[in-house]
Structure formats: C-alpha cells, structure tokens
PDB file of N, CA and C in Angstrom:
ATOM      1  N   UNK A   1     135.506 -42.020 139.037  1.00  0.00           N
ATOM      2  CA  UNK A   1     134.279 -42.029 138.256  1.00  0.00           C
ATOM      3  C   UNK A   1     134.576 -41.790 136.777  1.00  0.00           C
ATOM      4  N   UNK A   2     135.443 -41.150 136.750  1.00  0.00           N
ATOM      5  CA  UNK A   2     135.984 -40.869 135.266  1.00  0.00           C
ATOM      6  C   UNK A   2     136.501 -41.731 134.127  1.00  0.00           C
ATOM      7  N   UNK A   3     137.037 -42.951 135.148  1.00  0.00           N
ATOM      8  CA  UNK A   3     137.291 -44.107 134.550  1.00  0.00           C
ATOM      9  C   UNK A   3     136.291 -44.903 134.538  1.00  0.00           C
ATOM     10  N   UNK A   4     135.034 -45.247 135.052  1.00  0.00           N
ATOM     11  CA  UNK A   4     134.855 -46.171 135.031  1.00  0.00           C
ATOM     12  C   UNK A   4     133.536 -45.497 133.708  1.00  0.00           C
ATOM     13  N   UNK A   5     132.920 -44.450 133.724  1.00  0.00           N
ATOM     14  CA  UNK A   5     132.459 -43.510 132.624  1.00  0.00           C
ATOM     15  C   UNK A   5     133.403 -42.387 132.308  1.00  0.00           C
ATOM     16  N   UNK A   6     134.060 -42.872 131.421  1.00  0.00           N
ATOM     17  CA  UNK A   6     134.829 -41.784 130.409  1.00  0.00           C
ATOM     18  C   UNK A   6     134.058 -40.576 129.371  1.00  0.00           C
ATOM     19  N   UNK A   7     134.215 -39.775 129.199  1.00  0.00           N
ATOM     20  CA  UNK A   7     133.548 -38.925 128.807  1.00  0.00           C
ATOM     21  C   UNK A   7     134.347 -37.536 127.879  1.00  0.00           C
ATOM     22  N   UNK A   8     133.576 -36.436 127.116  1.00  0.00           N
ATOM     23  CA  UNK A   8     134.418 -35.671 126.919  1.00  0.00           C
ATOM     24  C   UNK A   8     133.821 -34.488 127.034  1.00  0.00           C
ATOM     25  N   UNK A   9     134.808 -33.580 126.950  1.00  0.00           N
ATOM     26  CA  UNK A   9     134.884 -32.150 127.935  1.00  0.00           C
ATOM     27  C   UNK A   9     133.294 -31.800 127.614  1.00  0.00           C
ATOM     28  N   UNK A  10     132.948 -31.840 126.141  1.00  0.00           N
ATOM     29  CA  UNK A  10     131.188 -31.172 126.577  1.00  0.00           C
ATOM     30  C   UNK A  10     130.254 -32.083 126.650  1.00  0.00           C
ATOM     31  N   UNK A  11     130.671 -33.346 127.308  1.00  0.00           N
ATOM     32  CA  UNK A  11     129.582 -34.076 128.065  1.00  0.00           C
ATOM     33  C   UNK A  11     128.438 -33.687 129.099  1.00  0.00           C
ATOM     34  N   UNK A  12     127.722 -34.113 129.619  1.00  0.00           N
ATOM     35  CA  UNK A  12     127.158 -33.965 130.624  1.00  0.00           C
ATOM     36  C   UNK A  12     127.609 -34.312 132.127  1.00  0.00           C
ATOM     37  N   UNK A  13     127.572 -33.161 132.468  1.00  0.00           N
ATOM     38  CA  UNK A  13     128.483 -34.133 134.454  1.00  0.00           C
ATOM     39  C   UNK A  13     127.488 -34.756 134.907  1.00  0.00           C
ATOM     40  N   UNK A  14     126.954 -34.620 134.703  1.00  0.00           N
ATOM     41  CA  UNK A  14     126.153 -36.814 135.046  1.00  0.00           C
ATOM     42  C   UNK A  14     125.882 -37.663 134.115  1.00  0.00           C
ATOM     43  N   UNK A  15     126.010 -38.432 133.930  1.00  0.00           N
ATOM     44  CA  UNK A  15     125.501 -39.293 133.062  1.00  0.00           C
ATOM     45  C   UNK A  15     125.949 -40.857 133.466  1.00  0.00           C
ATOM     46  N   UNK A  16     124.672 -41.649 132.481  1.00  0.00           N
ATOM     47  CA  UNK A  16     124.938 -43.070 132.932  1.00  0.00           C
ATOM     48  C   UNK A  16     125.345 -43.863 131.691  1.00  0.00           C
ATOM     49  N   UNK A  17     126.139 -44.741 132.165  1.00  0.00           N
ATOM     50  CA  UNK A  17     127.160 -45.485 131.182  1.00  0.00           C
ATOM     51  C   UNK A  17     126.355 -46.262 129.888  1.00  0.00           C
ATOM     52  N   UNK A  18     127.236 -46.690 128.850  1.00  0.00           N
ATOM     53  CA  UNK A  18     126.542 -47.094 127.692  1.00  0.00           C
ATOM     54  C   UNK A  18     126.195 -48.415 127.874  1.00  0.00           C
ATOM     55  N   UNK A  19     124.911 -49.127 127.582  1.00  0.00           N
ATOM     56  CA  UNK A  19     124.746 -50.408 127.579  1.00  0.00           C
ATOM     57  C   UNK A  19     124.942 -50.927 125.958  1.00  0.00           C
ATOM     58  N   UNK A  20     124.747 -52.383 125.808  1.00  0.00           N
ATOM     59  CA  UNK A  20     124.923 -52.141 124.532  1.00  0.00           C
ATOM     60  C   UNK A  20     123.856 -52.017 123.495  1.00  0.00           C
ATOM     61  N   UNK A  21     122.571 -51.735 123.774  1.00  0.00           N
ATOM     62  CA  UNK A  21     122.000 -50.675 122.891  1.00  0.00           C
ATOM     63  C   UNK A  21     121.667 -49.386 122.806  1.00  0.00           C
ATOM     64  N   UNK A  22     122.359 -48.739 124.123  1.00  0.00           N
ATOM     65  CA  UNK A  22     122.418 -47.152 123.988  1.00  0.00           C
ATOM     66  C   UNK A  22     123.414 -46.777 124.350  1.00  0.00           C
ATOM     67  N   UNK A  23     123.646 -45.638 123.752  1.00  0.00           N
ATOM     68  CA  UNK A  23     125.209 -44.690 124.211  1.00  0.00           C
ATOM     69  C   UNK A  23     124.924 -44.125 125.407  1.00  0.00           C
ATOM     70  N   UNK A  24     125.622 -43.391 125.737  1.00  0.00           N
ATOM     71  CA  UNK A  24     125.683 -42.519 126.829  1.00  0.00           C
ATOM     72  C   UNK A  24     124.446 -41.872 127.078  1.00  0.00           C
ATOM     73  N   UNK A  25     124.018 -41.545 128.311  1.00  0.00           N
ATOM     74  CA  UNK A  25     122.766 -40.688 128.482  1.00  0.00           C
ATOM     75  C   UNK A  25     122.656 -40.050 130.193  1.00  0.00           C
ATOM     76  N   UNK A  26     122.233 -38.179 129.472  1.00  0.00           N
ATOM     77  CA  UNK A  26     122.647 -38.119 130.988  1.00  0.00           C
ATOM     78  C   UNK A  26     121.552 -38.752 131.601  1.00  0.00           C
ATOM     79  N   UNK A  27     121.772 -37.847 133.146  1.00  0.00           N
ATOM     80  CA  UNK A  27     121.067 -38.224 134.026  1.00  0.00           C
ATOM     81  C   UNK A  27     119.994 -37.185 134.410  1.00  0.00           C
ATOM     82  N   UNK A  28     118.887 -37.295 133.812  1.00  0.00           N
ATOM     83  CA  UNK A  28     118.179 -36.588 133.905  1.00  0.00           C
ATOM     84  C   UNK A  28     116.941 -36.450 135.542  1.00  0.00           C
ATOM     85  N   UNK A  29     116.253 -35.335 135.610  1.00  0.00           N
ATOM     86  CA  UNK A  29     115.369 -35.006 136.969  1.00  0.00           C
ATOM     87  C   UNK A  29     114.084 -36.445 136.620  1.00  0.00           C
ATOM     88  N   UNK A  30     113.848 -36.960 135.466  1.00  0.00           N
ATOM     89  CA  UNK A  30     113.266 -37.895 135.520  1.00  0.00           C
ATOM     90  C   UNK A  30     114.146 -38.589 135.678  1.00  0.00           C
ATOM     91  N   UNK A  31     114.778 -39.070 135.584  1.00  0.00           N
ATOM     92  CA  UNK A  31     115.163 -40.395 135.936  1.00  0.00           C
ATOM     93  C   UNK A  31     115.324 -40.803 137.287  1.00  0.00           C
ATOM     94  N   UNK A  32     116.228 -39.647 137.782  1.00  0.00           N
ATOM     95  CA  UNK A  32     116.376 -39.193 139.751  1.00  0.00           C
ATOM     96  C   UNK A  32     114.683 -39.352 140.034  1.00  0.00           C
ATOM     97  N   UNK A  33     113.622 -39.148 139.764  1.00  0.00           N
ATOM     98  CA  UNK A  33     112.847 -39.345 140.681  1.00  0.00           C
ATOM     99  C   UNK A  33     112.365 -40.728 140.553  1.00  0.00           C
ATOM    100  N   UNK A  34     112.189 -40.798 139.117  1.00  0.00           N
ATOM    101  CA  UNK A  34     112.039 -42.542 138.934  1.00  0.00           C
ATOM    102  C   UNK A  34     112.799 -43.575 140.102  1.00  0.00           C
ATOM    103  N   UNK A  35     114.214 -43.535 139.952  1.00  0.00           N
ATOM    104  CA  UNK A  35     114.856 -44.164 141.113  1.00  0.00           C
ATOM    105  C   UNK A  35     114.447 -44.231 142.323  1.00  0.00           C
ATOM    106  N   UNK A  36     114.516 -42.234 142.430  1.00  0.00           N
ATOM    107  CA  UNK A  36     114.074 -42.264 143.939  1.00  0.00           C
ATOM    108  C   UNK A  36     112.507 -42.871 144.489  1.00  0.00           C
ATOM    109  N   UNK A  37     112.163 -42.925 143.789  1.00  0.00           N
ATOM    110  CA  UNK A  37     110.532 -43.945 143.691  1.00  0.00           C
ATOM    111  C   UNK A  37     110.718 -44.761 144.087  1.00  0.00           C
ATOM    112  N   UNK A  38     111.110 -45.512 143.353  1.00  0.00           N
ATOM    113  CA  UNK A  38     111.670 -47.059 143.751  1.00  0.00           C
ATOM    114  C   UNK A  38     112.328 -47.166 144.744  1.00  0.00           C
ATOM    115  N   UNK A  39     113.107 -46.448 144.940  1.00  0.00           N
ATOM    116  CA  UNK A  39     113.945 -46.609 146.776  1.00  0.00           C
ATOM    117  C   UNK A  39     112.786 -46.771 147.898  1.00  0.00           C
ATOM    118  N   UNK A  40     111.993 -44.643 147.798  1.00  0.00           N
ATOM    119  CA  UNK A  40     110.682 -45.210 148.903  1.00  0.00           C
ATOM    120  C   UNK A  40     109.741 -45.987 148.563  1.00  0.00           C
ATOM    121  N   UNK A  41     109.599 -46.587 147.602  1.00  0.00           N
ATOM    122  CA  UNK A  41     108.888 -47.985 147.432  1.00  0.00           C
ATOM    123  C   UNK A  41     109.259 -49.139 148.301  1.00  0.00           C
ATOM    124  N   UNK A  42     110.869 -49.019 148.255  1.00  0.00           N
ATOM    125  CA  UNK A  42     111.252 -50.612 148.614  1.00  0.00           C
ATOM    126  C   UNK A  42     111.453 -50.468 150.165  1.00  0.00           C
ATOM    127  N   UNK A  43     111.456 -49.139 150.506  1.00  0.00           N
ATOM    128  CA  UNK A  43     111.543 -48.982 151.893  1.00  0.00           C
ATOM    129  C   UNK A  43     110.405 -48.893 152.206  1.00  0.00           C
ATOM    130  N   UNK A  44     109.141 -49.422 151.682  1.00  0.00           N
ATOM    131  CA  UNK A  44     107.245 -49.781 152.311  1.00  0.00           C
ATOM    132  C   UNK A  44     106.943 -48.123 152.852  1.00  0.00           C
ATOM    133  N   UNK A  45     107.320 -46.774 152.270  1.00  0.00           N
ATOM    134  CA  UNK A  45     107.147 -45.692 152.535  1.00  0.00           C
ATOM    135  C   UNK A  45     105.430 -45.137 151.615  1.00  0.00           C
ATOM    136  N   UNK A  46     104.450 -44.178 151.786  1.00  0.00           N
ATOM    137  CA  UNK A  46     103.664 -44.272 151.068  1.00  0.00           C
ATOM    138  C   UNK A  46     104.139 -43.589 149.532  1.00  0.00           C
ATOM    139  N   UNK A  47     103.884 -43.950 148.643  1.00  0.00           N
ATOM    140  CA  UNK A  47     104.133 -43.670 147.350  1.00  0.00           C
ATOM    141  C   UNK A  47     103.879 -41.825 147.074  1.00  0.00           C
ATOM    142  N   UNK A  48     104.579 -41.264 146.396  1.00  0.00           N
ATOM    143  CA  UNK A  48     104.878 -39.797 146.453  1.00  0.00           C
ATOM    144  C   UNK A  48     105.293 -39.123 147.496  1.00  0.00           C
ATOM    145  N   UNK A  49     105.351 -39.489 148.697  1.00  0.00           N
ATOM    146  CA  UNK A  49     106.180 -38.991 150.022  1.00  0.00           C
ATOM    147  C   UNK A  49     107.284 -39.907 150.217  1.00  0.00           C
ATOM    148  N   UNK A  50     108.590 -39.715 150.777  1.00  0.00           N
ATOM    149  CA  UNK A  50     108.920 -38.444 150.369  1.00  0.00           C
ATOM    150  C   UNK A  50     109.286 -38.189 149.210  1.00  0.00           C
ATOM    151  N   UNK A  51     109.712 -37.413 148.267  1.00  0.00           N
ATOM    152  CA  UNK A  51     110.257 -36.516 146.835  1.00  0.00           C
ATOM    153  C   UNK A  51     111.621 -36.058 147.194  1.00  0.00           C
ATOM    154  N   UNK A  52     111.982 -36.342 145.920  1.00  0.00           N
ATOM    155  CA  UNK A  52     113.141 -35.176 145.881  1.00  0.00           C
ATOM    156  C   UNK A  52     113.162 -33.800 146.237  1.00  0.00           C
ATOM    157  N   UNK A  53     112.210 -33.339 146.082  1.00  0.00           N
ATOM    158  CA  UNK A  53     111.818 -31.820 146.148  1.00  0.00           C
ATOM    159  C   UNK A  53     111.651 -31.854 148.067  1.00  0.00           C
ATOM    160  N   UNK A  54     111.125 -33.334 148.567  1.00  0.00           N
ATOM    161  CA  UNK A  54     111.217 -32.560 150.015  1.00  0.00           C
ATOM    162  C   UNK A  54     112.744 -33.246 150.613  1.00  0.00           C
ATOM    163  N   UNK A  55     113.740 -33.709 149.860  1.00  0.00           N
ATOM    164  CA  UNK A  55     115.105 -34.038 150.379  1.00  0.00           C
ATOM    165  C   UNK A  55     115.610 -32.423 150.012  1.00  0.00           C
ATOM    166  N   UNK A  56     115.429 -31.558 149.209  1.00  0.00           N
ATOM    167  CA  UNK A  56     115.680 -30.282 149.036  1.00  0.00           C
ATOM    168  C   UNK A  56     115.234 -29.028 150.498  1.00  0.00           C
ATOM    169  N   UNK A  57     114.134 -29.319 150.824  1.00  0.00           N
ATOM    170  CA  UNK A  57     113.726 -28.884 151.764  1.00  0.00           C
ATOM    171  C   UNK A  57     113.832 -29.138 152.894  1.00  0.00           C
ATOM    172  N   UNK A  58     114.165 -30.120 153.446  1.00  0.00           N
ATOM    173  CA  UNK A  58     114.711 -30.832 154.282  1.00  0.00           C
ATOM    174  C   UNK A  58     116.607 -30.299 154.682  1.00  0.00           C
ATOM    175  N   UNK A  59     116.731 -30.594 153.177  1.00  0.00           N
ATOM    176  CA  UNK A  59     118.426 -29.813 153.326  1.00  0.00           C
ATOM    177  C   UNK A  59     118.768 -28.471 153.862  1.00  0.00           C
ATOM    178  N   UNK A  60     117.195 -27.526 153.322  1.00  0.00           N
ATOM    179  CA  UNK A  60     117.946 -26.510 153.501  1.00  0.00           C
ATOM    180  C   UNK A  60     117.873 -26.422 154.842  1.00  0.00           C
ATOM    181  N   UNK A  61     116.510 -26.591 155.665  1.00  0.00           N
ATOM    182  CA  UNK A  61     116.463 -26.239 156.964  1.00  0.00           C
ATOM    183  C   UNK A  61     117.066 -27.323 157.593  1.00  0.00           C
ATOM    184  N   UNK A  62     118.166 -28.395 157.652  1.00  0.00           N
ATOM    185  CA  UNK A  62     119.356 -29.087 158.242  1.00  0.00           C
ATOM    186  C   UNK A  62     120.342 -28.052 158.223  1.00  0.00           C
ATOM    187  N   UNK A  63     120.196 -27.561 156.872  1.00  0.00           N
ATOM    188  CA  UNK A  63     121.390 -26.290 157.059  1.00  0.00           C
ATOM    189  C   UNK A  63     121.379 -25.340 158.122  1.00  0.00           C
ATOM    190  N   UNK A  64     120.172 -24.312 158.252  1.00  0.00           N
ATOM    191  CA  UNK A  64     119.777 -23.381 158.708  1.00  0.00           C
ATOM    192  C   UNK A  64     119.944 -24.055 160.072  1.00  0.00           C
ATOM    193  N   UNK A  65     119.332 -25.278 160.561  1.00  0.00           N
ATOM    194  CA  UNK A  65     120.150 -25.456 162.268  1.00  0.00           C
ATOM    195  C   UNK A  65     121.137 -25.385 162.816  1.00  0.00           C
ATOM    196  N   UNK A  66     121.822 -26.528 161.611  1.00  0.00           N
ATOM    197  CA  UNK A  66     123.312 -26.104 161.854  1.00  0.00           C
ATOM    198  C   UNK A  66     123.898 -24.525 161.267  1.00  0.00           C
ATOM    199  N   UNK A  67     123.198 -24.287 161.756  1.00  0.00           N
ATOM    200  CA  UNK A  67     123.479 -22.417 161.547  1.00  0.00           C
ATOM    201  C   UNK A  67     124.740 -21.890 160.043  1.00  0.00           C
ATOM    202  N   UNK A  68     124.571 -22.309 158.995  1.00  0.00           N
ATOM    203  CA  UNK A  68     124.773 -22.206 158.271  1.00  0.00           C
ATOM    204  C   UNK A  68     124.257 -21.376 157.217  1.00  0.00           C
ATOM    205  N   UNK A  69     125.212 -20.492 157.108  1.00  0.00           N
ATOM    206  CA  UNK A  69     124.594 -18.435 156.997  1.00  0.00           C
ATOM    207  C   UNK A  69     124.080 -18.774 155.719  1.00  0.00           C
ATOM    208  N   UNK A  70     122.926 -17.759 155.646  1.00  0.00           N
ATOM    209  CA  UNK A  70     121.931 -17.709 154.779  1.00  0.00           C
ATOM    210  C   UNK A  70     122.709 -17.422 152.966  1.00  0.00           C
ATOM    211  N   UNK A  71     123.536 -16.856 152.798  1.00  0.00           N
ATOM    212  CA  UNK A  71     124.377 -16.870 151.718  1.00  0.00           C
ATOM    213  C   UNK A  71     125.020 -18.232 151.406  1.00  0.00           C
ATOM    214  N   UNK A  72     125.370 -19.011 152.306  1.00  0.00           N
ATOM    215  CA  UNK A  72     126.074 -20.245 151.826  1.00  0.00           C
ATOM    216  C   UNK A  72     124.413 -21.176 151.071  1.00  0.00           C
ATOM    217  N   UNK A  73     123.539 -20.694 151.930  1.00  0.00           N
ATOM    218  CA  UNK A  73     122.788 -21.886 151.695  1.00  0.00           C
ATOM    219  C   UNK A  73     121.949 -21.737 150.179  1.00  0.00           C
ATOM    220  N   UNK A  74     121.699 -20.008 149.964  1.00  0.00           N
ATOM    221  CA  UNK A  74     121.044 -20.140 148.787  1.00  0.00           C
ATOM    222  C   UNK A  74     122.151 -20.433 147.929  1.00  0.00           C
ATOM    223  N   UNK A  75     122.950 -19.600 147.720  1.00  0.00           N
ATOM    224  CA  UNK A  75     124.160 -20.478 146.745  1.00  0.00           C
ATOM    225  C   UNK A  75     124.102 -21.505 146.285  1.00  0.00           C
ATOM    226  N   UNK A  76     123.679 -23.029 147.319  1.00  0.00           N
ATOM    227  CA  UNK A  76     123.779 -23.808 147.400  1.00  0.00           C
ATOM    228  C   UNK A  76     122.977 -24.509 146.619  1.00  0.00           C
ATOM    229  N   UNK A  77     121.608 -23.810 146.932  1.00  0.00           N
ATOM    230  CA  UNK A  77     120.243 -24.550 146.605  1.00  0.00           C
ATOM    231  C   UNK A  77     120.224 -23.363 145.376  1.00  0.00           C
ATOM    232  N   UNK A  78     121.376 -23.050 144.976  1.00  0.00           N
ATOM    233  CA  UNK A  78     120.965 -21.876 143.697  1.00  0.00           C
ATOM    234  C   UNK A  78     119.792 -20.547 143.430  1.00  0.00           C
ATOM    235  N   UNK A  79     119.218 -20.107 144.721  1.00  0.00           N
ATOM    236  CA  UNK A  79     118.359 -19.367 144.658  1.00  0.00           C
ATOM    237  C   UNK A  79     118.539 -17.875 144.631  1.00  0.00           C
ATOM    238  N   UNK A  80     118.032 -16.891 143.379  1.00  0.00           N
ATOM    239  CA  UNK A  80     118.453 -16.117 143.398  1.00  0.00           C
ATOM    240  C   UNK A  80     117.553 -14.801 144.069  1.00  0.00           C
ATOM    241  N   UNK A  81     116.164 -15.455 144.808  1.00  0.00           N
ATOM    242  CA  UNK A  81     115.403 -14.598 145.109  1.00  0.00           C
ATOM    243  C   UNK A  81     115.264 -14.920 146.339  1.00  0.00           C
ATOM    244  N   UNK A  82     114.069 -14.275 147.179  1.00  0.00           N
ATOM    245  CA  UNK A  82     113.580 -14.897 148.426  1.00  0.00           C
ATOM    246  C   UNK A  82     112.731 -16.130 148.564  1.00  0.00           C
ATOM    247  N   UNK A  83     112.884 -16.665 147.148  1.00  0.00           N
ATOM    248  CA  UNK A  83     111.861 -18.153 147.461  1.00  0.00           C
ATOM    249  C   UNK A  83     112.711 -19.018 148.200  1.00  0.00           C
ATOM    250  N   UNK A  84     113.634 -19.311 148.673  1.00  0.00           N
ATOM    251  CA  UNK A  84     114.748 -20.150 149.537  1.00  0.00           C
ATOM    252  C   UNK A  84     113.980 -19.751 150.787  1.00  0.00           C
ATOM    253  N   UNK A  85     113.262 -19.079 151.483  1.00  0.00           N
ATOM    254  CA  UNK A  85     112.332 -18.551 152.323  1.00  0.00           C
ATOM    255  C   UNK A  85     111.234 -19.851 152.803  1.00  0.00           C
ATOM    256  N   UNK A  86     110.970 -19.966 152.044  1.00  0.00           N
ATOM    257  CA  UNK A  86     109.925 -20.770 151.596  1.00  0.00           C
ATOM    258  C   UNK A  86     110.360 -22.110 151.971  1.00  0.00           C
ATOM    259  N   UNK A  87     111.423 -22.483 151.930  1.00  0.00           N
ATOM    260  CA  UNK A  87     111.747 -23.981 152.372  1.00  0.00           C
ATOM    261  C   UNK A  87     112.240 -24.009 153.930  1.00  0.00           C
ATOM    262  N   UNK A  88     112.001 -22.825 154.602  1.00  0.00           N
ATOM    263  CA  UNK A  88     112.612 -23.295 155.905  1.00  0.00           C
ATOM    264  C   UNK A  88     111.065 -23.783 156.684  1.00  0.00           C
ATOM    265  N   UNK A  89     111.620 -24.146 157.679  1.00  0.00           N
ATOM    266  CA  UNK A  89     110.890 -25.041 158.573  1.00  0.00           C
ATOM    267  C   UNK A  89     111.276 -25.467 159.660  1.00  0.00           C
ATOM    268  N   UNK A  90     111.278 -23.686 160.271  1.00  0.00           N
ATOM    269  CA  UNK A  90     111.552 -23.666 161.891  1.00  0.00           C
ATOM    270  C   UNK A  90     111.211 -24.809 162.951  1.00  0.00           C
ATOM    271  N   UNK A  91     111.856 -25.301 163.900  1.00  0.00           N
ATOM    272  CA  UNK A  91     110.842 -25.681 164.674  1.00  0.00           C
ATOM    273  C   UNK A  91     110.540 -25.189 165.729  1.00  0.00           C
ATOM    274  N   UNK A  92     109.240 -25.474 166.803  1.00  0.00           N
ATOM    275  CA  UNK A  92     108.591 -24.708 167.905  1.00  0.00           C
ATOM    276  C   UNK A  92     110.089 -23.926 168.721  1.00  0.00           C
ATOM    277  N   UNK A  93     110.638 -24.886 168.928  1.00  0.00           N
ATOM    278  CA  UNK A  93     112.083 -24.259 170.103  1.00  0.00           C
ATOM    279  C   UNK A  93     112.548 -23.201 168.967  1.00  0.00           C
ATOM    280  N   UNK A  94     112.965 -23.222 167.731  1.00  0.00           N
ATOM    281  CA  UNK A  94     113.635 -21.882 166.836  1.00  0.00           C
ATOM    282  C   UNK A  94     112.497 -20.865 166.921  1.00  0.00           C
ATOM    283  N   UNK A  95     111.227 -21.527 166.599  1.00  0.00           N
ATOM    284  CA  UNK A  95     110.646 -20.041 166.247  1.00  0.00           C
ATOM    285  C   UNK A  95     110.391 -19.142 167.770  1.00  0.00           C
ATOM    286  N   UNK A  96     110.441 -19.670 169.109  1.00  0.00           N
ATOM    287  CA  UNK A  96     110.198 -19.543 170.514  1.00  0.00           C
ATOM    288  C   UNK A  96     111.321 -18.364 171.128  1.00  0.00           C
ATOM    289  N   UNK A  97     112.837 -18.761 170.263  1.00  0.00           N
ATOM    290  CA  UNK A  97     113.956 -17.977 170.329  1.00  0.00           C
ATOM    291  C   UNK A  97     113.828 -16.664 169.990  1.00  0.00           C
ATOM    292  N   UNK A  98     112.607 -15.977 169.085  1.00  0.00           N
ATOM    293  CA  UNK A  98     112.594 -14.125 169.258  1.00  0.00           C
ATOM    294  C   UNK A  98     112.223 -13.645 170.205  1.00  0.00           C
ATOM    295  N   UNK A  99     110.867 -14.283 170.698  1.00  0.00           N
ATOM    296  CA  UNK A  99     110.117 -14.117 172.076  1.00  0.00           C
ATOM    297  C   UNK A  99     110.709 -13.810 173.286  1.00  0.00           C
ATOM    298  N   UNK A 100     111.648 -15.113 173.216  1.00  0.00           N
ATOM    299  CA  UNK A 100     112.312 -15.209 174.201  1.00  0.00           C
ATOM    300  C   UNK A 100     113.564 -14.130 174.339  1.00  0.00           C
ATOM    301  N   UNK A 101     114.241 -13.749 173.102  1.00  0.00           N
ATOM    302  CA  UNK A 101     115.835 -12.740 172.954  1.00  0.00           C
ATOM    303  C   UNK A 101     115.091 -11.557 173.553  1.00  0.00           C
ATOM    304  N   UNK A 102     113.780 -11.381 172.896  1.00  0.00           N
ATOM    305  CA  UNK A 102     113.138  -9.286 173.015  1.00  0.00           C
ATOM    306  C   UNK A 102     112.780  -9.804 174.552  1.00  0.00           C
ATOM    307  N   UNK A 103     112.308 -10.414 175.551  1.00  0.00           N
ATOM    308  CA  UNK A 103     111.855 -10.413 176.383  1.00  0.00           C
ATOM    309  C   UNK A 103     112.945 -10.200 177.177  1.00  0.00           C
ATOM    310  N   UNK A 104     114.352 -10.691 177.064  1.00  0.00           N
ATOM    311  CA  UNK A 104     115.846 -10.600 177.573  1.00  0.00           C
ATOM    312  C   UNK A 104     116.056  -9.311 177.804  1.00  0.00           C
ATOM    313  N   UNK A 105     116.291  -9.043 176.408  1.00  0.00           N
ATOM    314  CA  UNK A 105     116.571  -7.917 176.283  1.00  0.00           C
ATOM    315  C   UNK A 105     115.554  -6.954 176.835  1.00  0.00           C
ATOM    316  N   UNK A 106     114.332  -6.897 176.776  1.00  0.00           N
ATOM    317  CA  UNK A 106     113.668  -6.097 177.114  1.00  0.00           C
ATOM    318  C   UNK A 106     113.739  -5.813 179.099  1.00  0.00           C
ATOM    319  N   UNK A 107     113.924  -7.142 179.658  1.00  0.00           N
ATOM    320  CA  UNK A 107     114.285  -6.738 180.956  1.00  0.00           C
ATOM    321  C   UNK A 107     115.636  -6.421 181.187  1.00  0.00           C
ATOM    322  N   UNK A 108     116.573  -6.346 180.350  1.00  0.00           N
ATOM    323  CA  UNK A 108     117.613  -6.018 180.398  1.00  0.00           C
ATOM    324  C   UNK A 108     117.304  -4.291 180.990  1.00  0.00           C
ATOM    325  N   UNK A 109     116.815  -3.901 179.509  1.00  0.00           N
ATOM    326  CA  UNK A 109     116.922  -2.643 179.543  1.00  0.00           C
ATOM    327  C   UNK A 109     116.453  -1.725 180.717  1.00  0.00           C
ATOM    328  N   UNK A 110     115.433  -3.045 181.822  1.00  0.00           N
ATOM    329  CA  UNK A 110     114.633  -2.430 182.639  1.00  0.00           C
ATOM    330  C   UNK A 110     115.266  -1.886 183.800  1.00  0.00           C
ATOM    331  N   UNK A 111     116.334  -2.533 184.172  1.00  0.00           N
ATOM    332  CA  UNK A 111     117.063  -2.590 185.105  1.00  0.00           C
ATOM    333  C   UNK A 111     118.473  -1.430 185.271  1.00  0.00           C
TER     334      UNK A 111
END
C-alpha cells in the first residue's frame, strides 16, 4: 500500500491517492459512510440501514460470542468507559445461560 500511495511520516494512515486536481486527502468518517451508502444502495438494502455505526455493533457482539474477553474488545473498539455495554446484543440462548448456571448450581448445592 505504501507504494502504490507513498506518503510521509506525518501523513495521515489513510488516505486516498492524488488525482490530478487534488493532492492527497485523507480518508475521512464522511467519506466511509458516503461509500458505505453506496455499497447498501447497490446491494437494493433500505437506505440508512445498515451504517457503519451498526458494522461497529455488530463487531463487538461477533466478538463477545466468540468469547473474546471483554478487555480485548474495548481496546479494540477504543472504549474507555462502560458505553462498550451498550453495543452488546445478547441473544435469547446467551441471555437464558444465567438462569440456567444459578439453577445448576443451585441444585447442585441441594444435594
């Protein structure tokens, strides 16, 4: 990638190549959604579903199935609070799994 956009050390790590009436320019969150528009456009998807913002949300709780510890993932998604909370999206069988562990355990203990 480096060759084919050359760049220098305080460039931007994204950016899109020079045409010949503009130089370099990064790649900005408008532009990513602009694109991504046009993708679920061309895939006959309804217009504003899905977003970038729900390929974010989507990621994290792909993560969280594949059981991928809660430190790797905010890291990931850069979150420094409990709003990373906020993007999961258990499903019926995960959220069914406390019910089910205390009830285990609970006849465990009975016995």
């Amino acid at each position: 990638m480096v060759g084919l956009v050359p760049a220098t050390q305080d460039s931007p790590a994204f950016q899109l190549p020079p045409t010949p009436r503009r130089h370099f320019r990064p790649v900005t969150s408008s532009i990513l959604e602009k694109a991504f528009a046009k993708l679920v456009a061309a895939a006959n998807l309804a217009a504003g579903f899905p977003t970038l913002h729900d390929l974010r949300r989507g990621g994290y709780t792909l993560a969280f199935e594949a059981g991928v510890p809660r430190e790797l993932r905010q890291r990931h998604g850069d979150w420094h609070s409990n709003a990373d909370l906020l993007y999961l999206q258990p499903s019926m069988e995960q959220r069914l799994r406390l019910p089910v562990a205390m009830r285990t355990l609970h006849c465990r203990r009975r016995t």
